[in-house]
C-alpha atoms as a PDB file:
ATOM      1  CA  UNK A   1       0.000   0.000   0.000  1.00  0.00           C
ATOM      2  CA  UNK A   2       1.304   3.842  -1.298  1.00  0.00           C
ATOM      3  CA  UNK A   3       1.008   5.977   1.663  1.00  0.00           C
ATOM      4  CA  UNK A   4       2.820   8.621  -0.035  1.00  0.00           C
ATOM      5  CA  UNK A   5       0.073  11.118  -0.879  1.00  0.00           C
ATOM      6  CA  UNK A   6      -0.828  11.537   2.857  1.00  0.00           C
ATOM      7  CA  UNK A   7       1.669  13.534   4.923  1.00  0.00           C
ATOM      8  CA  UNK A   8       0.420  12.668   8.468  1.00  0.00           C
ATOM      9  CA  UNK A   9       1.420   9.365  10.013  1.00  0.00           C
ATOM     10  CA  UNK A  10      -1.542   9.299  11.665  1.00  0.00           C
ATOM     11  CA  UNK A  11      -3.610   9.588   8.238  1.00  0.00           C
ATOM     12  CA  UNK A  12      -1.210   6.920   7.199  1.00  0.00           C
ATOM     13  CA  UNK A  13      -1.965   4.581  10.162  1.00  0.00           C
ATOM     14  CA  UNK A  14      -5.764   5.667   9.811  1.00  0.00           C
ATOM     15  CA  UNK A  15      -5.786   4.828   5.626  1.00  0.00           C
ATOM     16  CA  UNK A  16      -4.221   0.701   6.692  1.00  0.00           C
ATOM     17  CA  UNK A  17      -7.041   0.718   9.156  1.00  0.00           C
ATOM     18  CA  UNK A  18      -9.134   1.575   6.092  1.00  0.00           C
ATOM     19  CA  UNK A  19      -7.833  -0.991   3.882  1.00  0.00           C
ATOM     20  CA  UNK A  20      -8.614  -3.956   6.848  1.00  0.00           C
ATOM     21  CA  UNK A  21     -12.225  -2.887   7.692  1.00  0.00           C
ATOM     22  CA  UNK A  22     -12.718  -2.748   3.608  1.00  0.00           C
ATOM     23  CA  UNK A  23     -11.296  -6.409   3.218  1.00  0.00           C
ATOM     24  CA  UNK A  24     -13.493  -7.401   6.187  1.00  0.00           C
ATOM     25  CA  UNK A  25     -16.299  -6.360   3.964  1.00  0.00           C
ATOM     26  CA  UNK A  26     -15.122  -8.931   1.408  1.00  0.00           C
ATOM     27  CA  UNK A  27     -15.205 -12.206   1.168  1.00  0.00           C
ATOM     28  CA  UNK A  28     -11.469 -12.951   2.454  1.00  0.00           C
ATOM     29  CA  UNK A  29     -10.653 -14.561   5.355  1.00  0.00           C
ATOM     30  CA  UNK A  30      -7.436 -13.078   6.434  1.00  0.00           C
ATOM     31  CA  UNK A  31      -5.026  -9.963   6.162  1.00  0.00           C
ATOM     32  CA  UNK A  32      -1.754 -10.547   5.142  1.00  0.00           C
ATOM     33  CA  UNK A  33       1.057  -7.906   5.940  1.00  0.00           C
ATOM     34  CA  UNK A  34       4.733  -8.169   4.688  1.00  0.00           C
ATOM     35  CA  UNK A  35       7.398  -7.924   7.367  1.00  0.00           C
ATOM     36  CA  UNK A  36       9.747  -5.536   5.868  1.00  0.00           C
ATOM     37  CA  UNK A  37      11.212  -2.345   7.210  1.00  0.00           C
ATOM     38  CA  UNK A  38      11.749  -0.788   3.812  1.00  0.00           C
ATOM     39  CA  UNK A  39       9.463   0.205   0.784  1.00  0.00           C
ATOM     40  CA  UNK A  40       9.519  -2.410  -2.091  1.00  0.00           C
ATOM     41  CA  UNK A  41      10.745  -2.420  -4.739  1.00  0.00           C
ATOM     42  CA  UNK A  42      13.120   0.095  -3.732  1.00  0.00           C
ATOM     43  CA  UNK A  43      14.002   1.301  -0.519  1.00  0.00           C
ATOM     44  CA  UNK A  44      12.910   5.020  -0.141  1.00  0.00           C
ATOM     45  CA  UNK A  45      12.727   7.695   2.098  1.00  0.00           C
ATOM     46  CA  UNK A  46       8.773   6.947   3.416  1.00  0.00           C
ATOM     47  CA  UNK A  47       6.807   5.501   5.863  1.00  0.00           C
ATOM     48  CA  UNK A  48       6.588   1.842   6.973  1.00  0.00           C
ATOM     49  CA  UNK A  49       5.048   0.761   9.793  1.00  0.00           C
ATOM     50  CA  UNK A  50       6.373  -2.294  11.522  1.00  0.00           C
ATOM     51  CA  UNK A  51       4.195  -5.325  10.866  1.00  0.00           C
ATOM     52  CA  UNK A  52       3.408  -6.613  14.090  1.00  0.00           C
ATOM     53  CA  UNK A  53       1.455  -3.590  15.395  1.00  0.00           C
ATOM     54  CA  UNK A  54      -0.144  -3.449  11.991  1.00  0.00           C
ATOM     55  CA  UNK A  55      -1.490  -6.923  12.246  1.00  0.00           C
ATOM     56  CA  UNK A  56      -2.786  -6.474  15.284  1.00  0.00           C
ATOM     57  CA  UNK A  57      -4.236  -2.933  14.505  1.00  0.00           C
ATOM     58  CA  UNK A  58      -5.799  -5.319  11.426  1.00  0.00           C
ATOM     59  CA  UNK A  59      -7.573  -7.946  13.590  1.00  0.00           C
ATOM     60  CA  UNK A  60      -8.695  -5.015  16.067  1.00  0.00           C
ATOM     61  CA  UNK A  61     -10.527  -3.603  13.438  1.00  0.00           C
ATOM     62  CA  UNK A  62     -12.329  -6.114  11.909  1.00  0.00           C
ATOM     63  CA  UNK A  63     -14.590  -8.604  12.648  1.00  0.00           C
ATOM     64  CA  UNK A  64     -12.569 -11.575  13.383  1.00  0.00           C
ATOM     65  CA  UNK A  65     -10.421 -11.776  10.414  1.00  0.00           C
ATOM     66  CA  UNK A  66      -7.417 -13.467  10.930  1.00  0.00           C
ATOM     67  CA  UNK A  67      -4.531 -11.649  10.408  1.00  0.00           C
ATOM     68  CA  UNK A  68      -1.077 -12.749   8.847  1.00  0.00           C
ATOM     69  CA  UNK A  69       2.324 -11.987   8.860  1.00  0.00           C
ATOM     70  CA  UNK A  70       4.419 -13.277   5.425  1.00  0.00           C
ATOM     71  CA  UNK A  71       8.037 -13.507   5.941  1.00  0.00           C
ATOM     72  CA  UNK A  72      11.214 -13.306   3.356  1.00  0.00           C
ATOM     73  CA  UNK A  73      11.091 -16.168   1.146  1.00  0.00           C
ATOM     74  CA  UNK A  74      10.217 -19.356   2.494  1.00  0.00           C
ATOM     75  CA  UNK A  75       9.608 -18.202   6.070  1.00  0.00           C
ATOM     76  CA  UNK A  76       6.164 -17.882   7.273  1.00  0.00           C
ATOM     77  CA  UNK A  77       4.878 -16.663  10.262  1.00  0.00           C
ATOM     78  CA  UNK A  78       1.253 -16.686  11.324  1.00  0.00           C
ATOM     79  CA  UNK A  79       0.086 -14.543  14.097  1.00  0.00           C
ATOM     80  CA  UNK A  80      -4.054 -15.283  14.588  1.00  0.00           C
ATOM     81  CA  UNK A  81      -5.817 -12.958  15.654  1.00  0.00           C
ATOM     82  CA  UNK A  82      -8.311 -14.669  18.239  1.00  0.00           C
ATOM     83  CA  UNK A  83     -11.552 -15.066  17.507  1.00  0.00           C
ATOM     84  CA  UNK A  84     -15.054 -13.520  18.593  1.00  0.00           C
ATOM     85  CA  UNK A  85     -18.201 -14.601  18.912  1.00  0.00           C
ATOM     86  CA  UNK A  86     -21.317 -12.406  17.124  1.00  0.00           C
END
């Protein structure tokens, strides 16, 4: 995700939070984030927020999606979100 049209972190933060509650509308099952500290393809000089706190900002803000954390190449790790009860 391109956060670089909005200057304000907190904008940033509040347009991922956007981008969970609109896949919790769809019909997927989990949210995926990449655990990288740098933009890709090339680094640059913009925001990236640490993937653990956006998971979990991810499963907060939906409706029991779980939420996923993909690793560098072959290394996977899952982080569930837990699950709730309507």
């Amino acid at each position: 995700m391109d956060l670089i049209e909005l200057a304000d972190p907190i904008d940033q933060w509040e347009a991922m939070t956007a981008v969970a509650r609109a896949a919790d509308a769809g019909p997927w099952d989990s949210i995926w984030l990449f655990d990288h500290f740098h933009t890709v393809p090339e680094p640059a000089r913009e925001t990236v927020f640490a993937c653990t706190p956006g998971a979990a900002r991810a499963g907060r803000s939906t409706s029991g999606r779980r939420t996923g954390i993909r690793g560098p190449a072959s290394r996977t790790e899952w982080a569930p979100s837990p699950s709730r009860s309507s």
